[in-house]
PDB file of N, CA and C in Angstrom:
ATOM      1  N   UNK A   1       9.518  18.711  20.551  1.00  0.00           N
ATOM      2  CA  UNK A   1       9.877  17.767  19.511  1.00  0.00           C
ATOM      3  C   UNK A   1       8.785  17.670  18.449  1.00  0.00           C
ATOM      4  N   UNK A   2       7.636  17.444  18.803  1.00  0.00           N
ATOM      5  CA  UNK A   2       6.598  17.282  17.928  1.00  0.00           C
ATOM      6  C   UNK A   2       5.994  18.795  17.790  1.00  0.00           C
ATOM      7  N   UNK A   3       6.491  19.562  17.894  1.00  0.00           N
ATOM      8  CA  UNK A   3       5.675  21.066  17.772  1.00  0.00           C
ATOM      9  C   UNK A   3       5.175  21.414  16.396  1.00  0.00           C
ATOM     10  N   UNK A   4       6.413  21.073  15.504  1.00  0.00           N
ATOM     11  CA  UNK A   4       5.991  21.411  14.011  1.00  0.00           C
ATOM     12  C   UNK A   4       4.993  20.792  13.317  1.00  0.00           C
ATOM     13  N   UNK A   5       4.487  19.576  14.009  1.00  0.00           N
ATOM     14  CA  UNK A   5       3.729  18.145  13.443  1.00  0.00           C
ATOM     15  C   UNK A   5       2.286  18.876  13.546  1.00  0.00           C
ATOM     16  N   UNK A   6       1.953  19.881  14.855  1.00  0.00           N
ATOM     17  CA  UNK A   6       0.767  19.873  15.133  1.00  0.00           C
ATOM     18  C   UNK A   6       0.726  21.219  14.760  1.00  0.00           C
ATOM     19  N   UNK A   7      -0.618  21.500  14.659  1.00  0.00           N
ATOM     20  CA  UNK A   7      -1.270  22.752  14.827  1.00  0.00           C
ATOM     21  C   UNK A   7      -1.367  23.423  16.041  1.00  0.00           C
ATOM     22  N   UNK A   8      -0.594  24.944  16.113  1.00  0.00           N
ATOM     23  CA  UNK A   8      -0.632  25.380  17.288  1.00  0.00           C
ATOM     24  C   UNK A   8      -1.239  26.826  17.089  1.00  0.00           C
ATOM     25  N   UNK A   9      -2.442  27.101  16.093  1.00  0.00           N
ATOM     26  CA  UNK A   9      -3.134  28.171  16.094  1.00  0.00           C
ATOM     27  C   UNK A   9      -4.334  27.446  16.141  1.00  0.00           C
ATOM     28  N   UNK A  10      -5.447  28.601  15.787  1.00  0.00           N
ATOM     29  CA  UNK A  10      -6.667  27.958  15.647  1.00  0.00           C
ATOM     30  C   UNK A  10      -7.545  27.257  14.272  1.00  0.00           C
ATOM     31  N   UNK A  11      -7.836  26.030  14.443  1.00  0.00           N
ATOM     32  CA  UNK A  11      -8.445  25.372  13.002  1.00  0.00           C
ATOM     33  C   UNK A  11      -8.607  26.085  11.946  1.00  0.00           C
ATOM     34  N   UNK A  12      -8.923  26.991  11.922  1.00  0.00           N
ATOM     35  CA  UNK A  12      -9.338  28.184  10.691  1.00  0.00           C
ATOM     36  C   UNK A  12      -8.065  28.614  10.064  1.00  0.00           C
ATOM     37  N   UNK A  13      -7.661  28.831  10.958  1.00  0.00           N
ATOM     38  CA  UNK A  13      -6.052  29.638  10.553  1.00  0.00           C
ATOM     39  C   UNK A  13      -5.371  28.529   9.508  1.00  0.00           C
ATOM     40  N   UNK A  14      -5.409  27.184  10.237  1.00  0.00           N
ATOM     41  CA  UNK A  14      -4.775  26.019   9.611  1.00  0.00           C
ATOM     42  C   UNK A  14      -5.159  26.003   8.494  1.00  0.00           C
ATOM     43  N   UNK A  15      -6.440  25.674   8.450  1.00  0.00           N
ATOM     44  CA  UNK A  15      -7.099  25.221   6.640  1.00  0.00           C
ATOM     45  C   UNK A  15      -6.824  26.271   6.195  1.00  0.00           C
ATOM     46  N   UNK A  16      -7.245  27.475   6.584  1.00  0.00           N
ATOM     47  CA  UNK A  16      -6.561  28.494   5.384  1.00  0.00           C
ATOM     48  C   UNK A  16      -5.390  28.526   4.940  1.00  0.00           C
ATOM     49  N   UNK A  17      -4.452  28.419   5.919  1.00  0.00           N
ATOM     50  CA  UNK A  17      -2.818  27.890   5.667  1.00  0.00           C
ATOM     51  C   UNK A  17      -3.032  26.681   4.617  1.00  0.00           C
ATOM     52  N   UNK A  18      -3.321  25.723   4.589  1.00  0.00           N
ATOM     53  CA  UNK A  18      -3.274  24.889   3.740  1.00  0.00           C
ATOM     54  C   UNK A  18      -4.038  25.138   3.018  1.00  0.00           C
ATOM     55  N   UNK A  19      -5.310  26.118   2.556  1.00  0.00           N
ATOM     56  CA  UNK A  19      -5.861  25.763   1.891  1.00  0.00           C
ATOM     57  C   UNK A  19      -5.076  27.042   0.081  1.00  0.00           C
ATOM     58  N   UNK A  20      -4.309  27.656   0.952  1.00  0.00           N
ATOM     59  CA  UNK A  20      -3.385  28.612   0.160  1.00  0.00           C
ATOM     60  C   UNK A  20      -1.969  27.888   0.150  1.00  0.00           C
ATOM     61  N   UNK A  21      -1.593  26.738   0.541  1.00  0.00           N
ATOM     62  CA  UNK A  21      -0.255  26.466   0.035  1.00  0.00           C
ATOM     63  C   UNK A  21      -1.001  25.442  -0.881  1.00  0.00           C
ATOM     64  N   UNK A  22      -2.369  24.493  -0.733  1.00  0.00           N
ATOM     65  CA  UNK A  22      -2.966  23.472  -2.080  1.00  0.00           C
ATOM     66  C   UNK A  22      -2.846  24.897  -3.403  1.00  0.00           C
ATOM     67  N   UNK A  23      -3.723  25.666  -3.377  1.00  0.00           N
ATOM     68  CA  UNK A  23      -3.979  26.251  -4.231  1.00  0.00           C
ATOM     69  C   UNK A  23      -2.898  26.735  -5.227  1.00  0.00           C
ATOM     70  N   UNK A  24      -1.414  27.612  -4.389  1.00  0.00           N
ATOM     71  CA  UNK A  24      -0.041  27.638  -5.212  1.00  0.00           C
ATOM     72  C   UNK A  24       0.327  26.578  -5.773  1.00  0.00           C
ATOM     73  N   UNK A  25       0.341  25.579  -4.956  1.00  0.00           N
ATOM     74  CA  UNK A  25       0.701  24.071  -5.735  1.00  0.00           C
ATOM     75  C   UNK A  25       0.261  23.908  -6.728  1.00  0.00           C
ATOM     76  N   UNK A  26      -1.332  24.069  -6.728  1.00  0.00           N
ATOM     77  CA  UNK A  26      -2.120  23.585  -7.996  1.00  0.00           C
ATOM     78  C   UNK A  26      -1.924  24.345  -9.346  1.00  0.00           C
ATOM     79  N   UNK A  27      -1.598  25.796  -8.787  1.00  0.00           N
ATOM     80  CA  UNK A  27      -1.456  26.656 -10.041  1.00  0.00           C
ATOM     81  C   UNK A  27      -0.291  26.589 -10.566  1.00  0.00           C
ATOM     82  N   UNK A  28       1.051  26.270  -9.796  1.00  0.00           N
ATOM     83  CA  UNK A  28       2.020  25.881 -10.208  1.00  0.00           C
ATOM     84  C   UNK A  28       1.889  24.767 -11.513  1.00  0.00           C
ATOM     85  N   UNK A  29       1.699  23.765 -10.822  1.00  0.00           N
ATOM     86  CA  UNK A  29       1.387  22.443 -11.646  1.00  0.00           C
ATOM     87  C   UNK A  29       0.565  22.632 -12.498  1.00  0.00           C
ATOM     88  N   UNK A  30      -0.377  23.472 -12.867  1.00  0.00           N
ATOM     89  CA  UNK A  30      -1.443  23.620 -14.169  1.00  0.00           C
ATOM     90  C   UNK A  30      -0.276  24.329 -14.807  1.00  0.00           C
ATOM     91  N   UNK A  31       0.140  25.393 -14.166  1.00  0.00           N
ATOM     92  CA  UNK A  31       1.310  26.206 -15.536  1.00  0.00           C
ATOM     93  C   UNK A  31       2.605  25.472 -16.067  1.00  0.00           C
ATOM     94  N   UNK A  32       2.608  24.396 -15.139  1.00  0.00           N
ATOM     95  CA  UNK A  32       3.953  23.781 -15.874  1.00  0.00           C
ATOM     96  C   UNK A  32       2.950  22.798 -16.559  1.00  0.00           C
ATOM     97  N   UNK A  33       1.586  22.162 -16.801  1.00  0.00           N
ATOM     98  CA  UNK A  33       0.842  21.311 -17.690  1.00  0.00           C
ATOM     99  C   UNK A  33       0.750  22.190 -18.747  1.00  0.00           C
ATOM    100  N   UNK A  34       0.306  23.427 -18.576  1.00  0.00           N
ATOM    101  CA  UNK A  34       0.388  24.028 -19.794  1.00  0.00           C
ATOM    102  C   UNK A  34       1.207  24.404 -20.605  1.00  0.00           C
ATOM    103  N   UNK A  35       2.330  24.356 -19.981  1.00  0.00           N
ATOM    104  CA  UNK A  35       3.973  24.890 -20.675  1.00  0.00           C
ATOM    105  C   UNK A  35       4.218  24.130 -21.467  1.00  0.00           C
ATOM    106  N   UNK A  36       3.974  22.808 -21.141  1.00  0.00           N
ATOM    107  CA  UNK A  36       4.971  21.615 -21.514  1.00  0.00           C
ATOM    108  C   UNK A  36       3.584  20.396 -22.358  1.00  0.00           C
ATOM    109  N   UNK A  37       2.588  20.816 -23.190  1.00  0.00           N
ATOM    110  CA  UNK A  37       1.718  20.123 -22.965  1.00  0.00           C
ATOM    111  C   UNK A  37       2.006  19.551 -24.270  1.00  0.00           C
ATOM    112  N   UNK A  38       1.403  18.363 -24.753  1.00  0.00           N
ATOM    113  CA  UNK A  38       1.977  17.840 -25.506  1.00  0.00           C
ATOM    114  C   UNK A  38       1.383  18.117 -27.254  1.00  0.00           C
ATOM    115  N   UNK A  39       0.574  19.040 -27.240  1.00  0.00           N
ATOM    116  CA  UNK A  39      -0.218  19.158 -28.295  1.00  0.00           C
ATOM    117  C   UNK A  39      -0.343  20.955 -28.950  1.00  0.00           C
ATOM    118  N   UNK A  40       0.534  21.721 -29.556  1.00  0.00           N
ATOM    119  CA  UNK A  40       0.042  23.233 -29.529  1.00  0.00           C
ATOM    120  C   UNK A  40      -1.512  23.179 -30.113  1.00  0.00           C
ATOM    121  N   UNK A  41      -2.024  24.491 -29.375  1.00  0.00           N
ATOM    122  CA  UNK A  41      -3.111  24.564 -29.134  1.00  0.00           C
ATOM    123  C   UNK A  41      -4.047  24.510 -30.857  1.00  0.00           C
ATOM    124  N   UNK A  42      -2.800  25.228 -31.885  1.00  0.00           N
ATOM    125  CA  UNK A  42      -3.315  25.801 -32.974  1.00  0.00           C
ATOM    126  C   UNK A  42      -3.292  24.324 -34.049  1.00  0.00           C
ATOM    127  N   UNK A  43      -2.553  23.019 -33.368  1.00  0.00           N
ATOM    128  CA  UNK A  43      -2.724  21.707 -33.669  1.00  0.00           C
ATOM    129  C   UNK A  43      -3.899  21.347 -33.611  1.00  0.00           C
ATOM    130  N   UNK A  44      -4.490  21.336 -32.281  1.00  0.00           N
ATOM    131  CA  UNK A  44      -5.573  20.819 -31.942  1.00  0.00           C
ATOM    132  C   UNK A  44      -6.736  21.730 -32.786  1.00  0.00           C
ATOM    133  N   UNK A  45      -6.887  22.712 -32.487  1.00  0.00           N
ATOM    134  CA  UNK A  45      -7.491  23.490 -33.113  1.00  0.00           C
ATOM    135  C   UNK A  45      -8.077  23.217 -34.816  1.00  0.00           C
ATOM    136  N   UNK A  46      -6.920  22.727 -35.185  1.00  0.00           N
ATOM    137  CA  UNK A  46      -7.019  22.131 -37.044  1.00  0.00           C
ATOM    138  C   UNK A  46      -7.352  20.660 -36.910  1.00  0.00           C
ATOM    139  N   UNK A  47      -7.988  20.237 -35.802  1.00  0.00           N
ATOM    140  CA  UNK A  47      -8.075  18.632 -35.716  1.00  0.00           C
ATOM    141  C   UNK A  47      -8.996  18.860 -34.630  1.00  0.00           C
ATOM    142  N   UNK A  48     -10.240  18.817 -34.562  1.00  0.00           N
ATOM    143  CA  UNK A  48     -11.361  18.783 -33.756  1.00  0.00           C
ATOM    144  C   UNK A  48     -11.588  17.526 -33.012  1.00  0.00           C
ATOM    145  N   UNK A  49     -11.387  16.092 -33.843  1.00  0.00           N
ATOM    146  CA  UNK A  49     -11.299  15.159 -33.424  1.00  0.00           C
ATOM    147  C   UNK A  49     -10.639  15.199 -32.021  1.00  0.00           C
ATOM    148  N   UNK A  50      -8.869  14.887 -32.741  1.00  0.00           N
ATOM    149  CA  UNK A  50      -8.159  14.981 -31.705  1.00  0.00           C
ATOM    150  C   UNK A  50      -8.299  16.067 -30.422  1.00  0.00           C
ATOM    151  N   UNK A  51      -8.531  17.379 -30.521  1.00  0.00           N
ATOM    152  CA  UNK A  51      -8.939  18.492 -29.654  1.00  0.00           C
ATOM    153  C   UNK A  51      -9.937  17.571 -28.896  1.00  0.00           C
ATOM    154  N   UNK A  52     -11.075  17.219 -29.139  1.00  0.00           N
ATOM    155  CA  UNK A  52     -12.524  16.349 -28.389  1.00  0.00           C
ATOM    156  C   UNK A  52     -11.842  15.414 -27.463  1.00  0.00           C
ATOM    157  N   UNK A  53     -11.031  14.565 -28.002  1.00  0.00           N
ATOM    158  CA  UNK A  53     -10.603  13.224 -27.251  1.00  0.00           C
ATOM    159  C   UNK A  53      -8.995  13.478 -26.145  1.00  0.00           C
ATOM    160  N   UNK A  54      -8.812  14.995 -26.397  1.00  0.00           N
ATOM    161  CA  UNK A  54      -7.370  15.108 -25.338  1.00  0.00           C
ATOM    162  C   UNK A  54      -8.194  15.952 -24.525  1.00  0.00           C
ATOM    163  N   UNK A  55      -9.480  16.526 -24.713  1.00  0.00           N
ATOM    164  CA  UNK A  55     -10.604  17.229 -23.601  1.00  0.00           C
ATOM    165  C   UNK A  55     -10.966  16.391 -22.920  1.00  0.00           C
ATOM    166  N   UNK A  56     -11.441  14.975 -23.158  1.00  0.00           N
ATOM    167  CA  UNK A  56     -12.297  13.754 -22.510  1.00  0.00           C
ATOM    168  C   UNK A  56     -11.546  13.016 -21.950  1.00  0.00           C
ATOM    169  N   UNK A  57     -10.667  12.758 -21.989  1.00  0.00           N
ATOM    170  CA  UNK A  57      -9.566  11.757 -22.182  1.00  0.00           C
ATOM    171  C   UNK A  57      -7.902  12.423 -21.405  1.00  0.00           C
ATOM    172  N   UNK A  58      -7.828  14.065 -21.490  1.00  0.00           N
ATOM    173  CA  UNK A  58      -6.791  14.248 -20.174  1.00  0.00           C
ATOM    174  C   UNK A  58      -7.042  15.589 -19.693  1.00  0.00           C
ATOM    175  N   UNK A  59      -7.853  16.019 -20.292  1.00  0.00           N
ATOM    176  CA  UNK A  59      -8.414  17.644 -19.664  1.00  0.00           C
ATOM    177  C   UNK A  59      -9.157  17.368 -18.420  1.00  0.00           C
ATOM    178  N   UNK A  60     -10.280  16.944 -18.944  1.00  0.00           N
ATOM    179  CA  UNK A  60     -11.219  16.921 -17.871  1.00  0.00           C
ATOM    180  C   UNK A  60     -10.823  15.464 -16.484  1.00  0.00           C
ATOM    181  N   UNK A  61     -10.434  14.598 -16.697  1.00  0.00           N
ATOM    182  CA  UNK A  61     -10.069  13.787 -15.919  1.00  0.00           C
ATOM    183  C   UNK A  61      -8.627  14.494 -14.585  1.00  0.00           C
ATOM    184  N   UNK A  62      -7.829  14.777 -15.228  1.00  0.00           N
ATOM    185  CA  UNK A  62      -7.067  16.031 -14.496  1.00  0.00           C
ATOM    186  C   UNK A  62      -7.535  16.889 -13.977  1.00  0.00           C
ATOM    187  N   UNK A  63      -8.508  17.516 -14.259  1.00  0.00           N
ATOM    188  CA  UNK A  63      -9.301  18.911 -14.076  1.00  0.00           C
ATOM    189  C   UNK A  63     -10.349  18.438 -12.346  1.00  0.00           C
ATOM    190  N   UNK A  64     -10.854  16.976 -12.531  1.00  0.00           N
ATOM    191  CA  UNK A  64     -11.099  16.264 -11.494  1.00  0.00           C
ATOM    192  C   UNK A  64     -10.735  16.137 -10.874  1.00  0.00           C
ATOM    193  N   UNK A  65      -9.477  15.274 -11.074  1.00  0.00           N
ATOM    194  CA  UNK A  65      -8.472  14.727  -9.940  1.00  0.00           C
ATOM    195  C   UNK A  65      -7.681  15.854  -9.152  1.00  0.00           C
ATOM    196  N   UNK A  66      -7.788  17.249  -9.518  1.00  0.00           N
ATOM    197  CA  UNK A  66      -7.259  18.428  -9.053  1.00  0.00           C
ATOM    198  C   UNK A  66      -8.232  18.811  -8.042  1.00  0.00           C
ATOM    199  N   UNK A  67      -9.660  18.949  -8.279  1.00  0.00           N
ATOM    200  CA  UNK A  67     -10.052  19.089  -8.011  1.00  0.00           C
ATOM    201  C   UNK A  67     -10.644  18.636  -6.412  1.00  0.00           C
ATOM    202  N   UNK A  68     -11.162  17.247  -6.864  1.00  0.00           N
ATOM    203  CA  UNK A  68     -11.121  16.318  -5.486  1.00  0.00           C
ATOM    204  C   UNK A  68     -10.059  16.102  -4.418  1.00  0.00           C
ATOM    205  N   UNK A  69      -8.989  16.308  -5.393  1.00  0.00           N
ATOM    206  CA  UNK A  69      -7.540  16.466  -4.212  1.00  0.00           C
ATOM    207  C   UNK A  69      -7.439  17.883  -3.569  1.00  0.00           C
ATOM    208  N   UNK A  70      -7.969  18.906  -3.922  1.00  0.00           N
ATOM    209  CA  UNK A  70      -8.243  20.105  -3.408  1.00  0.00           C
ATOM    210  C   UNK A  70      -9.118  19.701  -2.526  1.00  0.00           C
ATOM    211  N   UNK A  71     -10.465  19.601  -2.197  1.00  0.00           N
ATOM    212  CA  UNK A  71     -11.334  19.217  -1.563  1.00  0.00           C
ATOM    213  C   UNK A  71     -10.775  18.427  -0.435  1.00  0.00           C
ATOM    214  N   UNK A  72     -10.298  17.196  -0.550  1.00  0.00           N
ATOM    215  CA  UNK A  72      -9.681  16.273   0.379  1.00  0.00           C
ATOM    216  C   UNK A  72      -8.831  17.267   1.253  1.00  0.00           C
ATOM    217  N   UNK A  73      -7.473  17.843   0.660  1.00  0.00           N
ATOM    218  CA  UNK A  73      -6.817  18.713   1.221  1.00  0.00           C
ATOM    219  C   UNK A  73      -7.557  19.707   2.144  1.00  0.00           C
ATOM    220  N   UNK A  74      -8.168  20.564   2.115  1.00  0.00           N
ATOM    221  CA  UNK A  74      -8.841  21.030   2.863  1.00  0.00           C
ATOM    222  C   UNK A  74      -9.753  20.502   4.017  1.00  0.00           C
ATOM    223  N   UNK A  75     -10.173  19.450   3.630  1.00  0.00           N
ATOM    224  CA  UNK A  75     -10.678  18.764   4.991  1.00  0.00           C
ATOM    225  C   UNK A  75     -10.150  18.257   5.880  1.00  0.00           C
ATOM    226  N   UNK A  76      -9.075  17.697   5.492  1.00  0.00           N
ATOM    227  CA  UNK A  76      -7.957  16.980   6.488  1.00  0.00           C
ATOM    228  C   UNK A  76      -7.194  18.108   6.843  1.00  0.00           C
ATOM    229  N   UNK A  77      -7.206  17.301   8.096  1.00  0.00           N
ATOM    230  CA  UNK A  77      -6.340  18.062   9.223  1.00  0.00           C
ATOM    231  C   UNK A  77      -5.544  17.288   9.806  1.00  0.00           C
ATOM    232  N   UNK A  78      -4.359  18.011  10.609  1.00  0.00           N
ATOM    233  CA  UNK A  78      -3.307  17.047  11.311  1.00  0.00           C
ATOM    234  C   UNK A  78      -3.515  16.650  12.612  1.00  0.00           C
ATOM    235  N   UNK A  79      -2.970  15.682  13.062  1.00  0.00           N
ATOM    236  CA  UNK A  79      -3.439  14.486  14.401  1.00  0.00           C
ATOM    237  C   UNK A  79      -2.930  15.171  15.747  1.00  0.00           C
ATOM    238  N   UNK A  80      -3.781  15.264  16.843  1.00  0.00           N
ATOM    239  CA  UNK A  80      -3.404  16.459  17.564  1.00  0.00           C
ATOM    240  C   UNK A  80      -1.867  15.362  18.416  1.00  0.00           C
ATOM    241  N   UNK A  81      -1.654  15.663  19.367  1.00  0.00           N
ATOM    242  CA  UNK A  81      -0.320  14.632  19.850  1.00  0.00           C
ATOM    243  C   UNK A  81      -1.166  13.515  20.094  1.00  0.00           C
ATOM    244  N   UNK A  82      -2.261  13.387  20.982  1.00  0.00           N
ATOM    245  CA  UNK A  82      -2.430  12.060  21.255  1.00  0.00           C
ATOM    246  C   UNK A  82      -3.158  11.660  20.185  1.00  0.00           C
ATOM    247  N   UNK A  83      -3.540  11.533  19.163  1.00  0.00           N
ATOM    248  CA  UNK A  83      -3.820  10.564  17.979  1.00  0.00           C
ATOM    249  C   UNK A  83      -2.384  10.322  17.432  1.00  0.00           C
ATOM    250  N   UNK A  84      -1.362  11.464  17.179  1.00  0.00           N
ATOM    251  CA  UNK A  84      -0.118  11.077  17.246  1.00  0.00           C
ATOM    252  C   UNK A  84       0.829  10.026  17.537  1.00  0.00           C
ATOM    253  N   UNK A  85       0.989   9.803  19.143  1.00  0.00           N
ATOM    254  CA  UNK A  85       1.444   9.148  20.068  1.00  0.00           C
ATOM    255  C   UNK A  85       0.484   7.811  20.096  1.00  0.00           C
ATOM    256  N   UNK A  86      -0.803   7.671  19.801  1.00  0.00           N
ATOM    257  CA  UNK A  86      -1.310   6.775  19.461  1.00  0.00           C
ATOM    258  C   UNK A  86      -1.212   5.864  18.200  1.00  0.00           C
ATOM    259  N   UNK A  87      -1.120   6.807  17.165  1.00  0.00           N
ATOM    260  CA  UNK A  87      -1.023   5.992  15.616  1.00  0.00           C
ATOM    261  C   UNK A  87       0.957   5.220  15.679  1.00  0.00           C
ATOM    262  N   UNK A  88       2.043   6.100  16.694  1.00  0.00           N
ATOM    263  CA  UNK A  88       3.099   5.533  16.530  1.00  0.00           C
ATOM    264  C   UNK A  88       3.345   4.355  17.309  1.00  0.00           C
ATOM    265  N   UNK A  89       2.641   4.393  18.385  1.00  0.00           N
ATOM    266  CA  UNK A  89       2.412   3.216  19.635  1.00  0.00           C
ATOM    267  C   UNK A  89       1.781   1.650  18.762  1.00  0.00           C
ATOM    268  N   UNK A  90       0.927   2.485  18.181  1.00  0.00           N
ATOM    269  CA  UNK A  90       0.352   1.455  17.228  1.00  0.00           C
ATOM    270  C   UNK A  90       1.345   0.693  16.244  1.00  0.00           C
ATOM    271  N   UNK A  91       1.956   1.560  15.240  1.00  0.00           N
ATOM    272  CA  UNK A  91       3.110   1.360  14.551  1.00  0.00           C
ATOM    273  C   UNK A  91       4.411   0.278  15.116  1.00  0.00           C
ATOM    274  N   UNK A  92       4.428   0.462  16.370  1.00  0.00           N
ATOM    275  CA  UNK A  92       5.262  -0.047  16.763  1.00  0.00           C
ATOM    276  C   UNK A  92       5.439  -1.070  17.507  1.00  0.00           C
ATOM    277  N   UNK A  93       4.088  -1.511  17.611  1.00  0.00           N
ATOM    278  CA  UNK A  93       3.752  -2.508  18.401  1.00  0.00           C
ATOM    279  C   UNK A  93       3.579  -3.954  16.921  1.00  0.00           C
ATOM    280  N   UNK A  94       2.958  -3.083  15.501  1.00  0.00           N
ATOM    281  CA  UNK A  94       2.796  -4.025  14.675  1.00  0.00           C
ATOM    282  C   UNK A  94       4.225  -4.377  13.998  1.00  0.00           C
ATOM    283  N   UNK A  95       5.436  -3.839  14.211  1.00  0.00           N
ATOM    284  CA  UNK A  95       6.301  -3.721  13.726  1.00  0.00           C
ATOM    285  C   UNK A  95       7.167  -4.773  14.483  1.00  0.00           C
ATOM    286  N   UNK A  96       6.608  -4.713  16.035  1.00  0.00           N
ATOM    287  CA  UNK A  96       7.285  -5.845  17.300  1.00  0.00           C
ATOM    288  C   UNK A  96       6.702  -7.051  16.647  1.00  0.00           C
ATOM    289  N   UNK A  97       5.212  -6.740  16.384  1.00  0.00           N
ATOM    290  CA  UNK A  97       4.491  -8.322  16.388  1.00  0.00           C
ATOM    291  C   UNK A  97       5.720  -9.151  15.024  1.00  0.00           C
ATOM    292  N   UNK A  98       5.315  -7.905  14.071  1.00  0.00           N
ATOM    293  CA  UNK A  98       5.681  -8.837  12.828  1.00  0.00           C
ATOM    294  C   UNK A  98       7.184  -9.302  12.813  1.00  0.00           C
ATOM    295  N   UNK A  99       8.081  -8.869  13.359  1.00  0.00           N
ATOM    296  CA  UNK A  99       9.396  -9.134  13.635  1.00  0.00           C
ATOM    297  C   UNK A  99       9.011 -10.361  14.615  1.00  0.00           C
ATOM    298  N   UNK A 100       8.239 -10.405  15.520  1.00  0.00           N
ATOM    299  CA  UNK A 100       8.718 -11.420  16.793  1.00  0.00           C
ATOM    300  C   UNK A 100       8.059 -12.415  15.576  1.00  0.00           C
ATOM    301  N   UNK A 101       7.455 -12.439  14.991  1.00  0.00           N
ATOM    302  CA  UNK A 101       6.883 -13.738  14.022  1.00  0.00           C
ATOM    303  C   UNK A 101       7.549 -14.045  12.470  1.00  0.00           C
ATOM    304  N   UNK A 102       8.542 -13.324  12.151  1.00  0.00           N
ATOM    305  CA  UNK A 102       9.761 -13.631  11.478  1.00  0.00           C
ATOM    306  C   UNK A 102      10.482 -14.156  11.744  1.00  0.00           C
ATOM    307  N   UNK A 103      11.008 -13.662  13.338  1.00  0.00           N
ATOM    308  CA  UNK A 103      12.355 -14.713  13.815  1.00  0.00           C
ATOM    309  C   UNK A 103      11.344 -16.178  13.877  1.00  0.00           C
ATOM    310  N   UNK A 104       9.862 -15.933  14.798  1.00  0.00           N
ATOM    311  CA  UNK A 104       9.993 -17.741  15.169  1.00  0.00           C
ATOM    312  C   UNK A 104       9.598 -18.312  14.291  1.00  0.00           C
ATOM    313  N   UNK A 105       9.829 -17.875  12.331  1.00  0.00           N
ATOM    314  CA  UNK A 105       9.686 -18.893  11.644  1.00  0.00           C
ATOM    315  C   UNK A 105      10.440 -19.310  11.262  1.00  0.00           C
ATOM    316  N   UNK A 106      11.894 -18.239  11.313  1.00  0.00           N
ATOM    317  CA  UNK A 106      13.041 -18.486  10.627  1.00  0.00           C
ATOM    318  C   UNK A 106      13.715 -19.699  11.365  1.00  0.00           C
ATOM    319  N   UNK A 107      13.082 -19.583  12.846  1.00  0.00           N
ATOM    320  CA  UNK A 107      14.013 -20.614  14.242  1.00  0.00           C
ATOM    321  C   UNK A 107      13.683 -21.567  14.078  1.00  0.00           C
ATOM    322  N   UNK A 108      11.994 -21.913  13.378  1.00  0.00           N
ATOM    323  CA  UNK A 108      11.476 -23.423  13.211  1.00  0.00           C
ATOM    324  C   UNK A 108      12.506 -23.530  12.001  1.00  0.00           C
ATOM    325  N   UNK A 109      12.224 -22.667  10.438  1.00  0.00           N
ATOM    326  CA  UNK A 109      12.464 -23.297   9.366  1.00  0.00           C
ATOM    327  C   UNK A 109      14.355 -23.847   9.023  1.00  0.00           C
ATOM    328  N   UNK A 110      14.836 -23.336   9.636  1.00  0.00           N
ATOM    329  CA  UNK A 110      16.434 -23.546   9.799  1.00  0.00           C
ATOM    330  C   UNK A 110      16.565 -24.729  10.226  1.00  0.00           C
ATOM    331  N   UNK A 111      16.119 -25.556  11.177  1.00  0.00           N
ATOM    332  CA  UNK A 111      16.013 -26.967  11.381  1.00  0.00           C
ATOM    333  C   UNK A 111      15.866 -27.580  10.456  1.00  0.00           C
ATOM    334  N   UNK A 112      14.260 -27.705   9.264  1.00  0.00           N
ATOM    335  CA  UNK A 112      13.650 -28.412   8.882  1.00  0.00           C
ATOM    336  C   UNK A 112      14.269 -28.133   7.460  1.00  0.00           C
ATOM    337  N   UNK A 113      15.312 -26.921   7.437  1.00  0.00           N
ATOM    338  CA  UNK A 113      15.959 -27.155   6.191  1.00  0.00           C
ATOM    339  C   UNK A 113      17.168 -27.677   6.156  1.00  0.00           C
ATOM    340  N   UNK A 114      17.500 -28.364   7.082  1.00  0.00           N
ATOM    341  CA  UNK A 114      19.008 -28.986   7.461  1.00  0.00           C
ATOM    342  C   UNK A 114      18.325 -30.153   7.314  1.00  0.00           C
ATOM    343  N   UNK A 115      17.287 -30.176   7.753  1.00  0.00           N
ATOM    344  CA  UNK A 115      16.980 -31.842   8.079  1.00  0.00           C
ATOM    345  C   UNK A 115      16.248 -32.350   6.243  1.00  0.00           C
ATOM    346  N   UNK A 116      15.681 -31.738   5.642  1.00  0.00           N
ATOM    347  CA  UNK A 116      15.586 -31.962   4.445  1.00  0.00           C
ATOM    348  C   UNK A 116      16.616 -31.638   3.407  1.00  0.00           C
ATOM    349  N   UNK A 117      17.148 -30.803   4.002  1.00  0.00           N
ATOM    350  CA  UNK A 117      18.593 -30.883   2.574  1.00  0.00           C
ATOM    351  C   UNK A 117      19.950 -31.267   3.161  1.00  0.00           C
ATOM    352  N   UNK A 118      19.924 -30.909   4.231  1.00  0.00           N
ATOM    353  CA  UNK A 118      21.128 -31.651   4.530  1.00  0.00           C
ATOM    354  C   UNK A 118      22.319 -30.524   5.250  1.00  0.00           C
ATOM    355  N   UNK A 119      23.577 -31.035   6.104  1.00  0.00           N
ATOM    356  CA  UNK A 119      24.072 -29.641   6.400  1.00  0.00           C
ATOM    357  C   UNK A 119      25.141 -29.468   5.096  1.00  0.00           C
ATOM    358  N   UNK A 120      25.246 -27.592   5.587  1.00  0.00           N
ATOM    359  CA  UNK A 120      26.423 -27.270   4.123  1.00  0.00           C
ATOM    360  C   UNK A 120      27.427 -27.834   4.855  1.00  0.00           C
ATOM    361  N   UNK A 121      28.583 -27.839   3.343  1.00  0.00           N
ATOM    362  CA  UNK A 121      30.112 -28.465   3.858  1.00  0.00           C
ATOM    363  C   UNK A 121      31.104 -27.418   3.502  1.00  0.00           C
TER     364      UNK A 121
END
């Protein structure tokens, strides 16, 4: 059931696996930024200003955030079963709590709203 969730080669194999499906992604997504970008180049080019402030302002900030999300990606790895089976045990226990403490407010407040407003007719 959980086979696909985990890694069933060795660590190396994995990050490289991921570290070549981040990389298609990324190049994907730079060529559709560049396709579709909002400024032709030979615009900017006749406007130095503007060229300076779409470099500072969405080049390089993108160029970052690609970046560091590359980085991240590669370090992380997936939860072997028992961190798995642990993080859902967990899940589901906060999911009991917060439900069992919904109903017993709804069980107090249903009284105390009959008794302050009154019953419907």
């Amino acid at each position: 059931m959980f086979g696909s969730l985990f890694v069933e080669s060795s660590p190396k194999a994995a990050t490289e696996m991921t570290k070549q499906i981040v990389t298609n992604y990324v190049n994907k997504l730079l060529h559709v930024l560049q396709s579709v970008s909002l400024y032709s180049r030979s615009f900017l080019k006749a406007h130095p200003q503007l060229e300076a402030l779409v470099d500072t302002h969405i080049t390089k900030p993108t160029y970052t955030l690609f970046k560091s999300s590359y980085r991240f990606m590669i370090r992380c790895s997936k939860p072997s079963k028992k961190e798995y089976r642990k993080m859902a045990a967990s899940t589901l226990t906060g999911f009991a709590i917060m439900g069992f403490i919904g109903f017993a407010v709804k069980l107090v407040h249903i009284p105390i709203n009959n008794i302050l407003v009154g019953p419907k007719r």
